[in-house]
C-alpha atoms as a PDB file:
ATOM      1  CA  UNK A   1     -24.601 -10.417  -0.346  1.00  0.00           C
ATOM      2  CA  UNK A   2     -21.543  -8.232   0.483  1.00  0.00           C
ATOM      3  CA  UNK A   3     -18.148  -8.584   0.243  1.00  0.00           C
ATOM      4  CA  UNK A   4     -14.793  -7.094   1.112  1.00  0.00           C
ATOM      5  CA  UNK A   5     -11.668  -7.613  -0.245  1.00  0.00           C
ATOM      6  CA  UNK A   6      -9.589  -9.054   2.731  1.00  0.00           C
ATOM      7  CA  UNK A   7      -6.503  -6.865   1.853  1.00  0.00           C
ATOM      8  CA  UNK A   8      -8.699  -3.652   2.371  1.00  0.00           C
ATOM      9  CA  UNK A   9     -10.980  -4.734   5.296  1.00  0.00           C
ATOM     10  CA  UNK A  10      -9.473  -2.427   7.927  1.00  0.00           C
ATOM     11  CA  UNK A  11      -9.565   0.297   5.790  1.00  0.00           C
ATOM     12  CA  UNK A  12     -13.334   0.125   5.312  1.00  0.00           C
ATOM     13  CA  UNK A  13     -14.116  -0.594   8.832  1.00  0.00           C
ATOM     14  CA  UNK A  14     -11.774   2.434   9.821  1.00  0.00           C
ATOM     15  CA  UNK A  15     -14.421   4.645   7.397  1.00  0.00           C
ATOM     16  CA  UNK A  16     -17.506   2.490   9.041  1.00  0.00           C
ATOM     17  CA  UNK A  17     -18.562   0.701   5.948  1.00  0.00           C
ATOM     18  CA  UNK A  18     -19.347  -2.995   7.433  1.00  0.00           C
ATOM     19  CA  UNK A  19     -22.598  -3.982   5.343  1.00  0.00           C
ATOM     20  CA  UNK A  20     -23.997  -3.415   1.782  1.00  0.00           C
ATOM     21  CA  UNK A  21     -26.110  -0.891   3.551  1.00  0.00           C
ATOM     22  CA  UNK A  22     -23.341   1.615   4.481  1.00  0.00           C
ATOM     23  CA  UNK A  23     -21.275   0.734   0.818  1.00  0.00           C
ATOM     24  CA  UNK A  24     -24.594   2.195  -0.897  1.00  0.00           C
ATOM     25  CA  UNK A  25     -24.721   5.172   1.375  1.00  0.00           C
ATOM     26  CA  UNK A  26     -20.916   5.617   0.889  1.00  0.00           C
ATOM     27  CA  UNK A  27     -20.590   5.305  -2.846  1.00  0.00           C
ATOM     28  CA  UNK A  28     -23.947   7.804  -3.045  1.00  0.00           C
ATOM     29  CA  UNK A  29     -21.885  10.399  -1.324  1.00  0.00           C
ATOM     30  CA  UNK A  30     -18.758  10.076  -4.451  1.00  0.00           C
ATOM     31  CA  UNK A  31     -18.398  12.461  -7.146  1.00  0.00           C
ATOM     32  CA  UNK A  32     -21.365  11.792 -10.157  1.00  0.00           C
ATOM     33  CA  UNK A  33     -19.469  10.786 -13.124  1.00  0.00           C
ATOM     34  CA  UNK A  34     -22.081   8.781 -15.143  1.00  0.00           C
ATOM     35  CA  UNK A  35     -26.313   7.859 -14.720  1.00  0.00           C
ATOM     36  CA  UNK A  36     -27.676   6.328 -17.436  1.00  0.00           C
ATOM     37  CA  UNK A  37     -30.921   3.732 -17.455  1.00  0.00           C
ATOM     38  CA  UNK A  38     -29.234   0.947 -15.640  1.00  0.00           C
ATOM     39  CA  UNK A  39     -25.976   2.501 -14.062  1.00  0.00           C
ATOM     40  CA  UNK A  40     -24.359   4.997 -12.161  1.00  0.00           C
ATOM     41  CA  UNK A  41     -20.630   5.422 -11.646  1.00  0.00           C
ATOM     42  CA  UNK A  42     -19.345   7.856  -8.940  1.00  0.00           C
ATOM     43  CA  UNK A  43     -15.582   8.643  -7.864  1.00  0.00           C
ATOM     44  CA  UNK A  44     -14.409   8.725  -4.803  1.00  0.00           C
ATOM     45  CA  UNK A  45     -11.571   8.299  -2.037  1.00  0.00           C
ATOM     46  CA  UNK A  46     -11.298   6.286   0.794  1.00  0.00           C
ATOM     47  CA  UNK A  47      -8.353   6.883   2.892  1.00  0.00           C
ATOM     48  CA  UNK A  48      -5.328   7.732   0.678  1.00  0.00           C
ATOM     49  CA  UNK A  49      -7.071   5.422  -2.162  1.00  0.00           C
ATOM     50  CA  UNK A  50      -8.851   6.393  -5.423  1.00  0.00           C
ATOM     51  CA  UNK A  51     -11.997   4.433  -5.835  1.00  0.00           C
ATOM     52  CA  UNK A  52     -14.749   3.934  -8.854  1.00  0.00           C
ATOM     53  CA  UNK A  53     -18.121   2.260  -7.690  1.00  0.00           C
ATOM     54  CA  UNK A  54     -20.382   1.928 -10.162  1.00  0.00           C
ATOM     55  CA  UNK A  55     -24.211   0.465  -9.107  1.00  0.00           C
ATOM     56  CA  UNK A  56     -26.350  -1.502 -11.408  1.00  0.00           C
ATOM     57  CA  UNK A  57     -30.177  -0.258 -10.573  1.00  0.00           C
ATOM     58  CA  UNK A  58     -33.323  -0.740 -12.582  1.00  0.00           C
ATOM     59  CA  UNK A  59     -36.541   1.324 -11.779  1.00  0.00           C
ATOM     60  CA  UNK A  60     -38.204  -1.849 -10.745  1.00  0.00           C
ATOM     61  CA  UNK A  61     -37.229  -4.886  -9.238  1.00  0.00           C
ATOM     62  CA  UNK A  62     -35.942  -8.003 -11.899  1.00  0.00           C
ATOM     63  CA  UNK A  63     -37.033 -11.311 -12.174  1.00  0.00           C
ATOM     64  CA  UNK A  64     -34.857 -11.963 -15.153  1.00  0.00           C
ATOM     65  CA  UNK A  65     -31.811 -12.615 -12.564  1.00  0.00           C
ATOM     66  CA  UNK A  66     -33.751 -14.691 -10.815  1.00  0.00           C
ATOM     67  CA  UNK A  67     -31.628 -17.744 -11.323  1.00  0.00           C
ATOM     68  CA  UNK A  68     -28.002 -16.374 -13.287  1.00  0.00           C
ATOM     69  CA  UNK A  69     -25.757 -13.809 -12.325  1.00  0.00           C
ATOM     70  CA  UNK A  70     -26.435 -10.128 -12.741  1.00  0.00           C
ATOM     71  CA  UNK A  71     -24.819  -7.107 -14.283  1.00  0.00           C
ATOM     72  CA  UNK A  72     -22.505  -6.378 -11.166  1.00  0.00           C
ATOM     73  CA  UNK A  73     -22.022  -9.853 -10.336  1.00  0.00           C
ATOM     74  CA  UNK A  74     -21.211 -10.978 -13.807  1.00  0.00           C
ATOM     75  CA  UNK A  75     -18.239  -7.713 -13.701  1.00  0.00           C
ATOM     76  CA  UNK A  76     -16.917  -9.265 -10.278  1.00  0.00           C
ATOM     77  CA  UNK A  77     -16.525 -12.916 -11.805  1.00  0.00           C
ATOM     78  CA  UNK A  78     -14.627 -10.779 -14.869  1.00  0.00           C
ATOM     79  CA  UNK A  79     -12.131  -9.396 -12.787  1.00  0.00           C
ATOM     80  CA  UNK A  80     -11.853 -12.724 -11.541  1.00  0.00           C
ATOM     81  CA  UNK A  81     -11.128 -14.253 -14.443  1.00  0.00           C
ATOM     82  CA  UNK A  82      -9.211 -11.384 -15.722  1.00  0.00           C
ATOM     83  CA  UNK A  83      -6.519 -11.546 -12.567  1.00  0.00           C
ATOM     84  CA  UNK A  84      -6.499 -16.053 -13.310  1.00  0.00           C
ATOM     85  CA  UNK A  85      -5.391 -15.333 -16.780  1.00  0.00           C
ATOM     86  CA  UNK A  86      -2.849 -12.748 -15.847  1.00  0.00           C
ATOM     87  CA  UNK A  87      -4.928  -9.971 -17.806  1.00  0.00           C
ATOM     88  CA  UNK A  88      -4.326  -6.634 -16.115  1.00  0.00           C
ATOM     89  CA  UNK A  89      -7.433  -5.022 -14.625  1.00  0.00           C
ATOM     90  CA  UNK A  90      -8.490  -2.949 -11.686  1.00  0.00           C
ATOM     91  CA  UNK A  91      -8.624  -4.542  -8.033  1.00  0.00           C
ATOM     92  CA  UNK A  92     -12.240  -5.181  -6.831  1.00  0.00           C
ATOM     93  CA  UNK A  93     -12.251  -3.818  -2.613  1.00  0.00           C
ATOM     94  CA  UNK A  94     -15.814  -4.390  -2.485  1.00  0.00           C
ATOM     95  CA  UNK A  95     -19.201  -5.899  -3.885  1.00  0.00           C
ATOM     96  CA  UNK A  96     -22.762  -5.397  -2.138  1.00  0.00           C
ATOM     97  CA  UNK A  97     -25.845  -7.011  -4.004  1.00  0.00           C
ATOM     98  CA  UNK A  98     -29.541  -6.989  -2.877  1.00  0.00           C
ATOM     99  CA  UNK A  99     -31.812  -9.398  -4.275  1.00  0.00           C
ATOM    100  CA  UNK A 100     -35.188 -10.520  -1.953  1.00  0.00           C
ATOM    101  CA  UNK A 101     -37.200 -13.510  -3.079  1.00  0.00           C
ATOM    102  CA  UNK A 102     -34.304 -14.096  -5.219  1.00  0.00           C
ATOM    103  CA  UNK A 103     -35.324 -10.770  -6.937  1.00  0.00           C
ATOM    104  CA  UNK A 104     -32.616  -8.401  -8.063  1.00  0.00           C
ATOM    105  CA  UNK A 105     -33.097  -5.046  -6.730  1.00  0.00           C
ATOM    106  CA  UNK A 106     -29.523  -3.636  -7.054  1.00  0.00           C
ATOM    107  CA  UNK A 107     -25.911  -3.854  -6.859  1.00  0.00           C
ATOM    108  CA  UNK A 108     -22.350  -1.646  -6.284  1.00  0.00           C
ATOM    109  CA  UNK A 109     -18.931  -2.906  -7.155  1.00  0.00           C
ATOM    110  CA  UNK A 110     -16.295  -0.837  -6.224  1.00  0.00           C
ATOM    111  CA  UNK A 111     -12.424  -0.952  -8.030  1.00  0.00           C
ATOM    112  CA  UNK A 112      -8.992   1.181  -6.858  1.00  0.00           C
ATOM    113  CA  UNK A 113      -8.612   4.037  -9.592  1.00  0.00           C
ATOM    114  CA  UNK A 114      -5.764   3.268 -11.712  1.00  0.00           C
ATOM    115  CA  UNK A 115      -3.680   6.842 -11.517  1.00  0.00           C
ATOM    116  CA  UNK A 116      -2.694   8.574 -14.692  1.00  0.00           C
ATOM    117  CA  UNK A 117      -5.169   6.329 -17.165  1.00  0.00           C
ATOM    118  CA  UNK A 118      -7.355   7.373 -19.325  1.00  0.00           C
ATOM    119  CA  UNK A 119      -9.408   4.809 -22.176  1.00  0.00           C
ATOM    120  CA  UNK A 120      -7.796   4.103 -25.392  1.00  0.00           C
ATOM    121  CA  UNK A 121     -10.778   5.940 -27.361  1.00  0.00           C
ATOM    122  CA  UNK A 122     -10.157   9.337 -25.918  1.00  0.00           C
ATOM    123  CA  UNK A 123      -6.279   8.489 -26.375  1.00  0.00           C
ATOM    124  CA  UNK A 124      -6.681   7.680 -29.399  1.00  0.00           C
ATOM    125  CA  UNK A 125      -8.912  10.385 -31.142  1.00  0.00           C
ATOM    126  CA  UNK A 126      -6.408  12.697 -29.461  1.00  0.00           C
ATOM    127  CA  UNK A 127      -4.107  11.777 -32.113  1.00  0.00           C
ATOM    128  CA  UNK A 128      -0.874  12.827 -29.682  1.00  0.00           C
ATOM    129  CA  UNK A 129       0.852   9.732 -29.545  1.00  0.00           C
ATOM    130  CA  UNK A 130       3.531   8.980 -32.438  1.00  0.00           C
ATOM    131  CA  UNK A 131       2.341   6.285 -34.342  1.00  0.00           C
ATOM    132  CA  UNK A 132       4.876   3.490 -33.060  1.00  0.00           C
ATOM    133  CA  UNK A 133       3.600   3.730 -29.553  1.00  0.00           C
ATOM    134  CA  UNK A 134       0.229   3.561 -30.904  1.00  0.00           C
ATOM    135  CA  UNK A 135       1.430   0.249 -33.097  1.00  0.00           C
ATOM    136  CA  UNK A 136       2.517  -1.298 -29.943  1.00  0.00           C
ATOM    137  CA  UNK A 137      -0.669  -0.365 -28.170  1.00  0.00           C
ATOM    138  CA  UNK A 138      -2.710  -2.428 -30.319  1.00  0.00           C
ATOM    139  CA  UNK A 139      -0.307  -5.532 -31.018  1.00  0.00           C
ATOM    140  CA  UNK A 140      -0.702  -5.788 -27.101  1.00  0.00           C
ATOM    141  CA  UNK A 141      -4.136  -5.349 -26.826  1.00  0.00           C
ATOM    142  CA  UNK A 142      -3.915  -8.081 -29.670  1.00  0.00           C
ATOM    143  CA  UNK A 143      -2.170 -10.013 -27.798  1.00  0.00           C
ATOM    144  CA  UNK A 144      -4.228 -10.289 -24.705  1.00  0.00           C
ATOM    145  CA  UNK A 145      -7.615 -10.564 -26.769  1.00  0.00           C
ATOM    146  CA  UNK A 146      -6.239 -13.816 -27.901  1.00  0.00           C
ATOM    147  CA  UNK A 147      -5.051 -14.957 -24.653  1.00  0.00           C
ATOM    148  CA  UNK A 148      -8.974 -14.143 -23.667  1.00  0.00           C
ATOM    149  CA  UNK A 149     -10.275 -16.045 -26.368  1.00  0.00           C
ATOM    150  CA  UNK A 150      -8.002 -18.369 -25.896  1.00  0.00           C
ATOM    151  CA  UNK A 151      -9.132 -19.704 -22.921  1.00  0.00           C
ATOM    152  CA  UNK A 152     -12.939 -19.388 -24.314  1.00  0.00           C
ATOM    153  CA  UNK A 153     -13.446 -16.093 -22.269  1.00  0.00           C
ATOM    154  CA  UNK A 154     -15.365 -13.516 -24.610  1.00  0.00           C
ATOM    155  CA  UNK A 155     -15.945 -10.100 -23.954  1.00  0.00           C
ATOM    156  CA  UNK A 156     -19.089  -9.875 -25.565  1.00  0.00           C
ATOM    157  CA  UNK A 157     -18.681  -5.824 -25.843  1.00  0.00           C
ATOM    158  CA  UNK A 158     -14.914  -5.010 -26.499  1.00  0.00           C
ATOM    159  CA  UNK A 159     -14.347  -1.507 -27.397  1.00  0.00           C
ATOM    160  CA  UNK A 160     -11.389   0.923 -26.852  1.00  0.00           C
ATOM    161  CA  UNK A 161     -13.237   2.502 -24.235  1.00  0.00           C
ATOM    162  CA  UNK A 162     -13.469  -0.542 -22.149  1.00  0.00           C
ATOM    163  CA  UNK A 163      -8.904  -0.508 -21.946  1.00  0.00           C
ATOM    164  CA  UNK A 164      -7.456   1.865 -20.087  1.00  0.00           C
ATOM    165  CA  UNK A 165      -3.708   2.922 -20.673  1.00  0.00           C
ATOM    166  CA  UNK A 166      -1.463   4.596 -17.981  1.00  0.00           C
ATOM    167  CA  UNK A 167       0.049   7.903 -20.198  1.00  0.00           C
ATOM    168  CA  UNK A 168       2.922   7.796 -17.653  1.00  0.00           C
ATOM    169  CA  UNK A 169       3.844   4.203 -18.463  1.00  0.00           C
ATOM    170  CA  UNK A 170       5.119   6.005 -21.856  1.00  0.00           C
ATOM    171  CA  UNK A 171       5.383   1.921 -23.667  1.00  0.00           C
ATOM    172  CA  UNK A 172       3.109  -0.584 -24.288  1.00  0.00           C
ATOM    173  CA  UNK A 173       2.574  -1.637 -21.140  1.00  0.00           C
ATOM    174  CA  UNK A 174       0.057  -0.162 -18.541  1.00  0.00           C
ATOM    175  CA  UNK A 175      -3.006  -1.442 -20.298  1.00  0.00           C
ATOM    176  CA  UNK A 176      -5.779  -2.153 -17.906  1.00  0.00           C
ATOM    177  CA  UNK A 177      -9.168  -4.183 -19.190  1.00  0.00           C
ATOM    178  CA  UNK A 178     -12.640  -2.811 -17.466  1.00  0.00           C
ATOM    179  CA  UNK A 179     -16.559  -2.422 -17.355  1.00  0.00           C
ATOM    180  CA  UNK A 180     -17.549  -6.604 -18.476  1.00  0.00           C
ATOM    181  CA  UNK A 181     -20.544  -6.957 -17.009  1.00  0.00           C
ATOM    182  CA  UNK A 182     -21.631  -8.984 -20.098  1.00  0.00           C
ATOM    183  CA  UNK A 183     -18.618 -11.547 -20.200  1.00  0.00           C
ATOM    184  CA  UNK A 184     -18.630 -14.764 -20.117  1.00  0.00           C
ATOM    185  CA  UNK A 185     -16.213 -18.326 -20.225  1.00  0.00           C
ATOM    186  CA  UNK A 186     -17.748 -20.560 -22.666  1.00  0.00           C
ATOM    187  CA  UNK A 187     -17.138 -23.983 -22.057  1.00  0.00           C
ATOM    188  CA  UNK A 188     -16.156 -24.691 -25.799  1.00  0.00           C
ATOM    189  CA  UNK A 189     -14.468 -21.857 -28.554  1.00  0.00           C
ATOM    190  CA  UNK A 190     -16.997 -20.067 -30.320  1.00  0.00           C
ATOM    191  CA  UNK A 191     -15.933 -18.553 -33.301  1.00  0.00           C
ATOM    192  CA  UNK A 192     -19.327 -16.476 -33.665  1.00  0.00           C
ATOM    193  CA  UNK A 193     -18.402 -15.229 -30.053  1.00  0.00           C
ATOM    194  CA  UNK A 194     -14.805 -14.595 -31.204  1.00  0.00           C
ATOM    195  CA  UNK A 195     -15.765 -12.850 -34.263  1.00  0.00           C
ATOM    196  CA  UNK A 196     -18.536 -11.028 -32.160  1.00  0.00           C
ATOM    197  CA  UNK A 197     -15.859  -9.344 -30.402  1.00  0.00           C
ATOM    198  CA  UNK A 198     -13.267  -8.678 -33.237  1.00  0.00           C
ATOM    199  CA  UNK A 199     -16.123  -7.306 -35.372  1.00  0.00           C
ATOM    200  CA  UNK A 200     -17.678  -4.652 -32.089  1.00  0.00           C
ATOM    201  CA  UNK A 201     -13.511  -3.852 -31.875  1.00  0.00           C
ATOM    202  CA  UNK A 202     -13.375  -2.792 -35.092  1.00  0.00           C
ATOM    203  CA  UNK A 203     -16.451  -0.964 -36.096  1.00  0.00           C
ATOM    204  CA  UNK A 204     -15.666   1.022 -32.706  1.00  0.00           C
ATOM    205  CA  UNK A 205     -11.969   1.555 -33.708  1.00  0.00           C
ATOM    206  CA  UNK A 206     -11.444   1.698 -37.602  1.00  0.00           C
ATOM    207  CA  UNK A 207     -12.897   4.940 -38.078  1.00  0.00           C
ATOM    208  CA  UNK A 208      -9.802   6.455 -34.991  1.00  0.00           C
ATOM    209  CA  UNK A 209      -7.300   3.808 -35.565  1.00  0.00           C
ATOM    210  CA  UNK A 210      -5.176   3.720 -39.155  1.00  0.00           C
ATOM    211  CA  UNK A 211      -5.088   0.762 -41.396  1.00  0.00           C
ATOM    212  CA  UNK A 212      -1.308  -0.011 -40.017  1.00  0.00           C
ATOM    213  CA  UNK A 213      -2.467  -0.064 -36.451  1.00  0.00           C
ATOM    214  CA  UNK A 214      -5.438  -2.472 -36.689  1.00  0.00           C
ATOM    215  CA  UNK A 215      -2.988  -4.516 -38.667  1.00  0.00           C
ATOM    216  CA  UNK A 216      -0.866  -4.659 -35.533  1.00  0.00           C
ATOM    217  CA  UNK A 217      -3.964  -5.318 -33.544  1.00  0.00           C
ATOM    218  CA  UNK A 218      -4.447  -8.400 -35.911  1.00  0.00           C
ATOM    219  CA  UNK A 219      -1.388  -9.854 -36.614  1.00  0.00           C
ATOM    220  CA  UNK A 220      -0.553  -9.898 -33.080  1.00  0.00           C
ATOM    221  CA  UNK A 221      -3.671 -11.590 -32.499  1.00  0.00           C
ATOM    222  CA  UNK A 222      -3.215 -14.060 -35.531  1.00  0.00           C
ATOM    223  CA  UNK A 223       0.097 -14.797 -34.107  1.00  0.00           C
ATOM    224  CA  UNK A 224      -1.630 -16.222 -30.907  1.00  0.00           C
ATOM    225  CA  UNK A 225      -4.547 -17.598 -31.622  1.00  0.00           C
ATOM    226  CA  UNK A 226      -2.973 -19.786 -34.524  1.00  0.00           C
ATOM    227  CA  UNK A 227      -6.516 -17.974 -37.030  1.00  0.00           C
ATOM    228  CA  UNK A 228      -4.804 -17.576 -40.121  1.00  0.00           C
ATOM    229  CA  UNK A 229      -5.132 -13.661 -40.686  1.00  0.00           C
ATOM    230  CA  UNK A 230      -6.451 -13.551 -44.553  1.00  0.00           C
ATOM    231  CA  UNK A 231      -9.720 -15.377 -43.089  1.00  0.00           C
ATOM    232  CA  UNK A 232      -9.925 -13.037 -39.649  1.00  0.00           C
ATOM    233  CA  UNK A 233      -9.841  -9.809 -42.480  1.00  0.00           C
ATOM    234  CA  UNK A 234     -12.117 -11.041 -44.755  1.00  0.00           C
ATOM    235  CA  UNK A 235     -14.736 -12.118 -41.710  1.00  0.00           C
ATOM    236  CA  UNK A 236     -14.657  -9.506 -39.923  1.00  0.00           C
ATOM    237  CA  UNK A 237     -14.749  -7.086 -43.216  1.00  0.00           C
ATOM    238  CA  UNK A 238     -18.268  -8.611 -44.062  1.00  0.00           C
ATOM    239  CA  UNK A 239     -21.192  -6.980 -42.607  1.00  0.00           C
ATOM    240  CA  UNK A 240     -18.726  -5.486 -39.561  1.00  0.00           C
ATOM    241  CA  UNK A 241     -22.033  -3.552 -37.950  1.00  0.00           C
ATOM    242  CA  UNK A 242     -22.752  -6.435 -35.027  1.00  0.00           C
ATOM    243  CA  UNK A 243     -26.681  -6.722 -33.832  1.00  0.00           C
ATOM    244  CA  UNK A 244     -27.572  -7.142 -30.475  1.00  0.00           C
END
């Protein structure tokens, strides 16, 4: 499979990427930002444009994808959902997947860079933010959380990391959701998936966010989702360490 986002076909054909083969090639020739296990992230620039691809590679072929979605393929249907529910995230240009027999062998999505953002849990540990701004960080991030859950879409591995915030926006806006490969649109609400979320969000945040911002994180998402907020604390207070 390989795809091209329309708006940016002439723009790849210009640099001579025109199959999955050449996006692979391309992306390998980026700046190394991450390798772990499974993934690789590079940056790079194509034309006057900023560009993340990250590639989803195990050392041997998968049959476990043989018949749902993969990592990569799972992130593209995110942004998809992401950009239906008016949640800000990055632009997907391009997607290139290999599977034979049905096999997956690997993928590479690649997003536009979103200038002057970094991820709210360097931001935040930084501690140079006053602490209204960093209130009305959280009541948004709050706020779109709920509008997630909302319409049954769960994360599934929400940390700060994973929200990026433009430090020129200087406000509350400029918040940018990325890297869901494990999401997923339930067809009913799950409040074990909910609460799955709220509780990874908080044991990755309550140890760099103060009590008073969480609380805006959580009455903003309260407000929303109609939970009354006494029973969101005391859930996700018990046992907050998620498995799996």
């Amino acid at each position: 499979m390989f795809y091209l986002n329309p708006a940016y076909k002439d723009l790849f054909d210009q640099n001579g990427i025109n199959s999955g083969e050449a996006l692979y090639r391309f992306c390998d020739e980026g700046q190394l930002l991450y390798e772990g296990s499974i993934s690789t992230v590079w940056r790079h620039r194509l034309g006057d444009y900023g560009i993340y691809a990250k590639r989803y590679r195990y050392a041997t072929p998968r049959w476990r994808y043989l018949f749902r979605k993969s990592r990569g393929m799972n992130e593209l249907w995110s942004y998809e959902c992401f950009r239906q529910l008016g949640i800000p995230c990055p632009e997907v240009l391009a997607f290139a997947e290999l599977r034979k027999w049905g096999r997956f062998h690997h993928c590479v999505i690649v997003t536009n860079e979103i200038p002057n953002a970094c991820d709210l849990g360097v931001i935040f540990r930084g501690k140079k933010l006053e602490s209204s701004l960093r209130m009305a960080i959280m009541e948004k991030v709050g706020h779109y959380v709920a509008l997630m859950h909302g319409e049954r879409f769960y994360y599934h591995d929400l940390k700060l990391r994973n929200i990026l915030w433009k430090e020129d926006s200087g406000k509350d806006e400029g918040l940018y959701f990325i890297d869901c490969p494990r999401g997923r649109k339930m067809p009913w609400h799950s409040y074990r998936a909910t609460m799955y979320d709220l509780k990874t969000l908080y044991k990755n945040s309550h140890q760099i966010c103060s009590p008073a911002e969480w609380q805006s994180f959580l009455s903003a998402y309260a407000d929303r989702s109609h939970f009354p907020i006494t029973k969101l604390m005391v859930d996700i207070d018990k046992n907050h360490a998620c498995a799996g």
